[in-house]
C-alpha atoms as a PDB file:
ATOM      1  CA  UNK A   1      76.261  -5.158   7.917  1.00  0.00           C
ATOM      2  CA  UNK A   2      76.390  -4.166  11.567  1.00  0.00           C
ATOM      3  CA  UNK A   3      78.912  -3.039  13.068  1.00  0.00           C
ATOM      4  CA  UNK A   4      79.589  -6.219  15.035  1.00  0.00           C
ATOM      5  CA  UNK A   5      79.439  -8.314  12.251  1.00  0.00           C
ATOM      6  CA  UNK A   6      82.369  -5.739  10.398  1.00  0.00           C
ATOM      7  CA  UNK A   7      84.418  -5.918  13.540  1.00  0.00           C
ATOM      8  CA  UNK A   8      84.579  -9.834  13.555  1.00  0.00           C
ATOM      9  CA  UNK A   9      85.306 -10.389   9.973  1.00  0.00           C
ATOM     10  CA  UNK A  10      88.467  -7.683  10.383  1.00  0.00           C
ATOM     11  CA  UNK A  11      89.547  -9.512  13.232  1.00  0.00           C
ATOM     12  CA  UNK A  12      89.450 -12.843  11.255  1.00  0.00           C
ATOM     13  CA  UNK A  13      91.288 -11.412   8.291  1.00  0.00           C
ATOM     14  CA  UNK A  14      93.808 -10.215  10.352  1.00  0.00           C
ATOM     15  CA  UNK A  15      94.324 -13.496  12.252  1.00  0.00           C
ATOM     16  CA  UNK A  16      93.252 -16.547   9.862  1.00  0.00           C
ATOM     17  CA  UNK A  17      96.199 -15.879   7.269  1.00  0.00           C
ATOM     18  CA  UNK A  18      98.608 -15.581  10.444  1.00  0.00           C
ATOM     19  CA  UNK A  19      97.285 -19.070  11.986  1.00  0.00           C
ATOM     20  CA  UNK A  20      96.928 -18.304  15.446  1.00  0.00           C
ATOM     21  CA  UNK A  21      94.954 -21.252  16.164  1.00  0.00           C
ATOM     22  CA  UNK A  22      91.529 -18.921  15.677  1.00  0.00           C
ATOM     23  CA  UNK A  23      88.991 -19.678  13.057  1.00  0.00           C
ATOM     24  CA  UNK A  24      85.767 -18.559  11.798  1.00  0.00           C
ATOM     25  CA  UNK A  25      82.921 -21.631  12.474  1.00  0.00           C
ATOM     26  CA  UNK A  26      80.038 -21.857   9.805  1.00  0.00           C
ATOM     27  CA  UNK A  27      78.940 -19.126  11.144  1.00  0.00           C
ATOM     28  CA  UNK A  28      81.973 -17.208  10.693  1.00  0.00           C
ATOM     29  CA  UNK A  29      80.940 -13.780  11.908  1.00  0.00           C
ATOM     30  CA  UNK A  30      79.334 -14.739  14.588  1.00  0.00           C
ATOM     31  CA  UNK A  31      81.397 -16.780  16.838  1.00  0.00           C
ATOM     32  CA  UNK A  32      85.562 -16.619  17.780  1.00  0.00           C
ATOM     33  CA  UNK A  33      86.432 -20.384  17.723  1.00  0.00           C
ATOM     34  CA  UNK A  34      89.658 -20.517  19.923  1.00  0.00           C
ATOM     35  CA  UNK A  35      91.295 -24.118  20.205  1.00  0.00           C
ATOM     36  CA  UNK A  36      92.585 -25.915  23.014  1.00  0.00           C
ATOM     37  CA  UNK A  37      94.744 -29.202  23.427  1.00  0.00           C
ATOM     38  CA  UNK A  38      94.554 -31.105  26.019  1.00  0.00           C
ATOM     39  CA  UNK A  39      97.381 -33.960  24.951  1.00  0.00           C
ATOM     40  CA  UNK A  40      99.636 -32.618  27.974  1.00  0.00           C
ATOM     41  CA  UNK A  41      97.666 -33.432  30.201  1.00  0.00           C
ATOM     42  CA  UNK A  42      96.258 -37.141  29.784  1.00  0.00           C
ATOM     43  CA  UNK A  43      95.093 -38.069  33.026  1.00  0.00           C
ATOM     44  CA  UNK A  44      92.238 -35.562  33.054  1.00  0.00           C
ATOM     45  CA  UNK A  45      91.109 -35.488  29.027  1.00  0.00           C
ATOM     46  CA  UNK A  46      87.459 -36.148  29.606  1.00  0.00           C
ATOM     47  CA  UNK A  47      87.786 -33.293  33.029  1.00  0.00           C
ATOM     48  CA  UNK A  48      89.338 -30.513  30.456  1.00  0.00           C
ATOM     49  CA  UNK A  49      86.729 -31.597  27.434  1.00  0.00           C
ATOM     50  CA  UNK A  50      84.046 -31.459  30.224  1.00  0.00           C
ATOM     51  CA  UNK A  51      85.338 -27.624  31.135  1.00  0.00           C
ATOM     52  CA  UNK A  52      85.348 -26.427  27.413  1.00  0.00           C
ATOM     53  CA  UNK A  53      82.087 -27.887  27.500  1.00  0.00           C
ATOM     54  CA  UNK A  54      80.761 -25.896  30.372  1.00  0.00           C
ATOM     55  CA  UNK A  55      82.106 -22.685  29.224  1.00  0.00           C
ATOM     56  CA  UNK A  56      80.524 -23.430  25.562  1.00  0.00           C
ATOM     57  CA  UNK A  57      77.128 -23.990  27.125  1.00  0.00           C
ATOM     58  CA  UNK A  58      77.469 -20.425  28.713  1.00  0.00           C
ATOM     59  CA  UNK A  59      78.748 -18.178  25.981  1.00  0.00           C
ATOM     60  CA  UNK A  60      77.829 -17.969  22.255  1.00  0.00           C
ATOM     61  CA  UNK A  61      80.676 -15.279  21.449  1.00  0.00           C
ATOM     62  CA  UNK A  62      83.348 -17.528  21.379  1.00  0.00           C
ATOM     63  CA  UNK A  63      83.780 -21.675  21.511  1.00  0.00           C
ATOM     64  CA  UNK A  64      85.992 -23.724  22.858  1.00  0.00           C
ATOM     65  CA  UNK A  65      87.076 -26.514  20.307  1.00  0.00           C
ATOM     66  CA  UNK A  66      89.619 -29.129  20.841  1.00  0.00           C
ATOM     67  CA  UNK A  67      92.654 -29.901  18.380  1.00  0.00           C
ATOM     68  CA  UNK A  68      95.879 -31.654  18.608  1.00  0.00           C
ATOM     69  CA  UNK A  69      97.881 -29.521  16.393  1.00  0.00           C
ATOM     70  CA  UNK A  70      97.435 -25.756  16.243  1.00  0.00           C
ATOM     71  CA  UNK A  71      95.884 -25.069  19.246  1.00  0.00           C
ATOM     72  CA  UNK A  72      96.760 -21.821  21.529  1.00  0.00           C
ATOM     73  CA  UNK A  73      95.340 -22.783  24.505  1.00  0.00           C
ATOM     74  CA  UNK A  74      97.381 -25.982  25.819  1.00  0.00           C
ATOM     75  CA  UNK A  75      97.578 -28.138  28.727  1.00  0.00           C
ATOM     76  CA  UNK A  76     100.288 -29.546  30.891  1.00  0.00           C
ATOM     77  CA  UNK A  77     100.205 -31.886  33.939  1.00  0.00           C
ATOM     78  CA  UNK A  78     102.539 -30.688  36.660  1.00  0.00           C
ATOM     79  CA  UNK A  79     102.830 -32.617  40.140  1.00  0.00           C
ATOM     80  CA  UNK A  80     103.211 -29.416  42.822  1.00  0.00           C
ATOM     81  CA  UNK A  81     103.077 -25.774  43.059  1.00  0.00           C
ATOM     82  CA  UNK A  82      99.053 -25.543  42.333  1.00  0.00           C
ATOM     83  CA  UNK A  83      97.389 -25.124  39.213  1.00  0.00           C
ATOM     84  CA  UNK A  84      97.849 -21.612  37.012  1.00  0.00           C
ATOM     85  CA  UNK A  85      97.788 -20.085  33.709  1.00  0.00           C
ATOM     86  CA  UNK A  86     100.220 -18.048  31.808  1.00  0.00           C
ATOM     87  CA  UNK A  87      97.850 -16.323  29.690  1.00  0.00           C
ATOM     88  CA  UNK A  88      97.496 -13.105  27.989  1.00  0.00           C
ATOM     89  CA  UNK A  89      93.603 -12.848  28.320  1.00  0.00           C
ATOM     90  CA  UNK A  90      92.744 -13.509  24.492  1.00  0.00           C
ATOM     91  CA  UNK A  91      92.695 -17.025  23.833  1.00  0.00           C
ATOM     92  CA  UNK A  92      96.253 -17.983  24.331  1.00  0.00           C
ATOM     93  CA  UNK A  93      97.934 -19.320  27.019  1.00  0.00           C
ATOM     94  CA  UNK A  94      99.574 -22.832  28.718  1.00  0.00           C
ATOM     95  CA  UNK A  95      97.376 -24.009  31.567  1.00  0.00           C
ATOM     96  CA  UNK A  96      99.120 -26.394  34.421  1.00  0.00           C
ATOM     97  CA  UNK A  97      97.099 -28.309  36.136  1.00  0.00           C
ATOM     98  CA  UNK A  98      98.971 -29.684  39.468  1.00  0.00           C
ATOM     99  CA  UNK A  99      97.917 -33.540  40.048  1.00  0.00           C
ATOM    100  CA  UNK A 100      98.493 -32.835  43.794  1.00  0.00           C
ATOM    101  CA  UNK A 101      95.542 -30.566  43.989  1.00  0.00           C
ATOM    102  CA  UNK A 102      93.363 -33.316  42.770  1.00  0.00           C
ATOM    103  CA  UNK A 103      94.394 -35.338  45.369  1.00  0.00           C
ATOM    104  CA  UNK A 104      94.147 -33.026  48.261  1.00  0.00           C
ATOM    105  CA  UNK A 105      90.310 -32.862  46.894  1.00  0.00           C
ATOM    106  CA  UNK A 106      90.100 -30.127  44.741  1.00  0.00           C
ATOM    107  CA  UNK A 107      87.736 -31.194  41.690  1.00  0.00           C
ATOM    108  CA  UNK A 108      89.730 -31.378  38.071  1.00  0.00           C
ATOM    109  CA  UNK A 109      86.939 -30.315  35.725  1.00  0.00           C
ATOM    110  CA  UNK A 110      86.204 -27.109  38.066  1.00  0.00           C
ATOM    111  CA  UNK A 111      89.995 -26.704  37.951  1.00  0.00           C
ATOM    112  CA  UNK A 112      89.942 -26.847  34.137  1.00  0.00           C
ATOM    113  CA  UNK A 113      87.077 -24.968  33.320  1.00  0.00           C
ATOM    114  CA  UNK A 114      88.627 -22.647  36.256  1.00  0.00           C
ATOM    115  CA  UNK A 115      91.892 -22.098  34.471  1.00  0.00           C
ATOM    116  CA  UNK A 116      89.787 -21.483  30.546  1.00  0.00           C
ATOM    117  CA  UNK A 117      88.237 -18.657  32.398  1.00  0.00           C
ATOM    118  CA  UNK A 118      91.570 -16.699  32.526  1.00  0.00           C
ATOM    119  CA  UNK A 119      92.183 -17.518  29.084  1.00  0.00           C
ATOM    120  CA  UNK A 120      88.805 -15.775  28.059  1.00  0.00           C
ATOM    121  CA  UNK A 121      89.851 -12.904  29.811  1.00  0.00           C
ATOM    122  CA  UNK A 122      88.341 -13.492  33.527  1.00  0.00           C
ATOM    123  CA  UNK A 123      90.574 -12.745  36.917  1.00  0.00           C
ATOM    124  CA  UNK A 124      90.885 -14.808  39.888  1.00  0.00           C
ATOM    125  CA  UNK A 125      88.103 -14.056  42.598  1.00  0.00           C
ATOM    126  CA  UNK A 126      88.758 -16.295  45.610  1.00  0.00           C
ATOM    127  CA  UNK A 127      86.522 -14.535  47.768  1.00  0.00           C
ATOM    128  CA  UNK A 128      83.668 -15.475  46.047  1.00  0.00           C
ATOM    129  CA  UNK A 129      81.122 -18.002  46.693  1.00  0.00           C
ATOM    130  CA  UNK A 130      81.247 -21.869  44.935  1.00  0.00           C
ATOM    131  CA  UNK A 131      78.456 -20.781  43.012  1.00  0.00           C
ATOM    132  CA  UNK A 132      81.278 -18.267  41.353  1.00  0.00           C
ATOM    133  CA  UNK A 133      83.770 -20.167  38.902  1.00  0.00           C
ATOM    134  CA  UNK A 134      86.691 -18.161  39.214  1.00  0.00           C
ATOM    135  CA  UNK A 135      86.467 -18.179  43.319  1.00  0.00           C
ATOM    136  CA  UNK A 136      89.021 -21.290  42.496  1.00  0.00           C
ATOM    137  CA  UNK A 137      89.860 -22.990  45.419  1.00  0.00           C
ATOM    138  CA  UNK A 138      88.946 -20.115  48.060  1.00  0.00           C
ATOM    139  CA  UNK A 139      85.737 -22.490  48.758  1.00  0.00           C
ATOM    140  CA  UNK A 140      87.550 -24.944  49.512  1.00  0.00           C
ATOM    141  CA  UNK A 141      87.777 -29.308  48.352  1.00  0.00           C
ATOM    142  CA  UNK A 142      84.142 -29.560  49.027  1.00  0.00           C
ATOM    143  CA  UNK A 143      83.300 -27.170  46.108  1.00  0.00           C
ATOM    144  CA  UNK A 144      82.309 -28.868  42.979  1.00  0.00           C
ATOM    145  CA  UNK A 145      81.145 -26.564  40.646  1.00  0.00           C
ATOM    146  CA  UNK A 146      82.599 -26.311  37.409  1.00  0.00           C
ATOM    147  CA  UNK A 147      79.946 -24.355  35.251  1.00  0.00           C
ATOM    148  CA  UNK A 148      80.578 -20.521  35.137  1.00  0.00           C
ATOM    149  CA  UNK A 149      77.882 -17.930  36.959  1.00  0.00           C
ATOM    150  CA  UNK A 150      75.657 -15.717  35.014  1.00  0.00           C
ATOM    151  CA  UNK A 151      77.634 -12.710  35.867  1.00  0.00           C
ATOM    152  CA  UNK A 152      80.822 -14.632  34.818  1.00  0.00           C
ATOM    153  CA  UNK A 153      79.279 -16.014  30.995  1.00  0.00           C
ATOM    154  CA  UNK A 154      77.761 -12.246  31.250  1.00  0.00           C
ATOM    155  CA  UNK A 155      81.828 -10.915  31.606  1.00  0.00           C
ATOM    156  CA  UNK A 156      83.100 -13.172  29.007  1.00  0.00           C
ATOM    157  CA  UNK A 157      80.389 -12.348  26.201  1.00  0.00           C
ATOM    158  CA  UNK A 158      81.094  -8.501  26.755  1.00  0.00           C
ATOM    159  CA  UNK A 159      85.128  -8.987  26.334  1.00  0.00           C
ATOM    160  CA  UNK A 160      84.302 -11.154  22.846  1.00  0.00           C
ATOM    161  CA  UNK A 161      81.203  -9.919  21.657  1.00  0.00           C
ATOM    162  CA  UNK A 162      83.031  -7.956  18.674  1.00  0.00           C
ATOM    163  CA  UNK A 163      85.407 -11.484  18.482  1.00  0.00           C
ATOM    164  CA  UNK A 164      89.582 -11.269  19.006  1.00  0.00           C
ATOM    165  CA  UNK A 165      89.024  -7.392  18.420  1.00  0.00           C
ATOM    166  CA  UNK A 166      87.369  -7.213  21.484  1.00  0.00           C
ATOM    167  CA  UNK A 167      89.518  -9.611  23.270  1.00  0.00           C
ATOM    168  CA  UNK A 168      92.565  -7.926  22.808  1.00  0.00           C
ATOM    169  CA  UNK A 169      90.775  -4.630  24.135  1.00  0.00           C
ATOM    170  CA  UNK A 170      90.606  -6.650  27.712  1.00  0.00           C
ATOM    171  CA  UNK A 171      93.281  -5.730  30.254  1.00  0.00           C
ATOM    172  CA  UNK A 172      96.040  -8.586  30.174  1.00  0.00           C
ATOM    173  CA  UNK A 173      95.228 -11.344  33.306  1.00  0.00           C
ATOM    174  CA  UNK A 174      98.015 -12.632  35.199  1.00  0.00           C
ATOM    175  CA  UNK A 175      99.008 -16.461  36.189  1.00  0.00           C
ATOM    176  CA  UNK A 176      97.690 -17.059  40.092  1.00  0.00           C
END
């Protein structure tokens, strides 16, 4: 065995018996499966399944599933103060997504997928271009995309290519 392959299956012995809400797919040493509810947020369930989705086509390190019970990555619907996360970087953290954004324009799903990034261990970078994911709403309501950049899937493989070992090696990202 590689060394990657030893690093995963350490960091899934450590977690699994601890149930964090991580487990090993059929592949168990090859991808981090992190889990994500989305109950809290019911007006946007096909938006927040659509932004897992779009992360899970980008990356191969670590997926995205949905659950209902169990899950460290959860959703809430909140009515002001713009959507954030309170995250710690590695596949945890509660993810608000403000209704009154959506109505000022601002697209859900990008929002969504937006907020996931910071749980897989990506900062805000409002400067950047639509074409850049975690730009957020710098571009402005007429910015659609929800599907990370190259550079961004690129950032997110590196932090879990040895799985929640190398997660928990990224610096900690704080709530915008």
């Amino acid at each position: 065995m590689n060394g990657r392959v030893i690093g995963r299956i350490a960091a899934l012995a450590l977690v699994a018996p601890l149930g964090f809400g991580f487990a090993p797919t059929a592949s168990a040493a090859a991808v981090t499966t992190l889990y994500y509810s989305s109950s809290g947020a019911p007006d946007y369930l096909a938006q927040i399944d659509q932004g897992a989705a779009n992360w899970n086509a980008a990356v191969t390190d670590v997926k995205l599933v949905k659950r209902t019970t169990g899950a460290t990555i959860k959703f809430h619907e909140i009515h002001s103060g713009g959507s954030y996360t309170n995250t710690n970087g590695h596949g945890r953290g509660d993810i608000y997504l403000d209704t009154s954004q959506v109505a000022e324009g601002f697209d859900p799903t990008r929002i969504a997928a937006h907020e996931l990034g910071h749980n897989l261990g990506l900062p805000d970078h409002y400067t950047g271009p639509c074409t850049e994911l975690m730009s957020g709403h710098g571009p402005g309501t007429a910015c659609k995309n929800a599907k990370p950049s190259a550079a961004e899937a690129a950032k997110v493989q590196s932090l879990w290519v040895n799985g929640l070992v190398g997660a928990e090696t990224a610096p900690l990202k704080v709530a915008h």
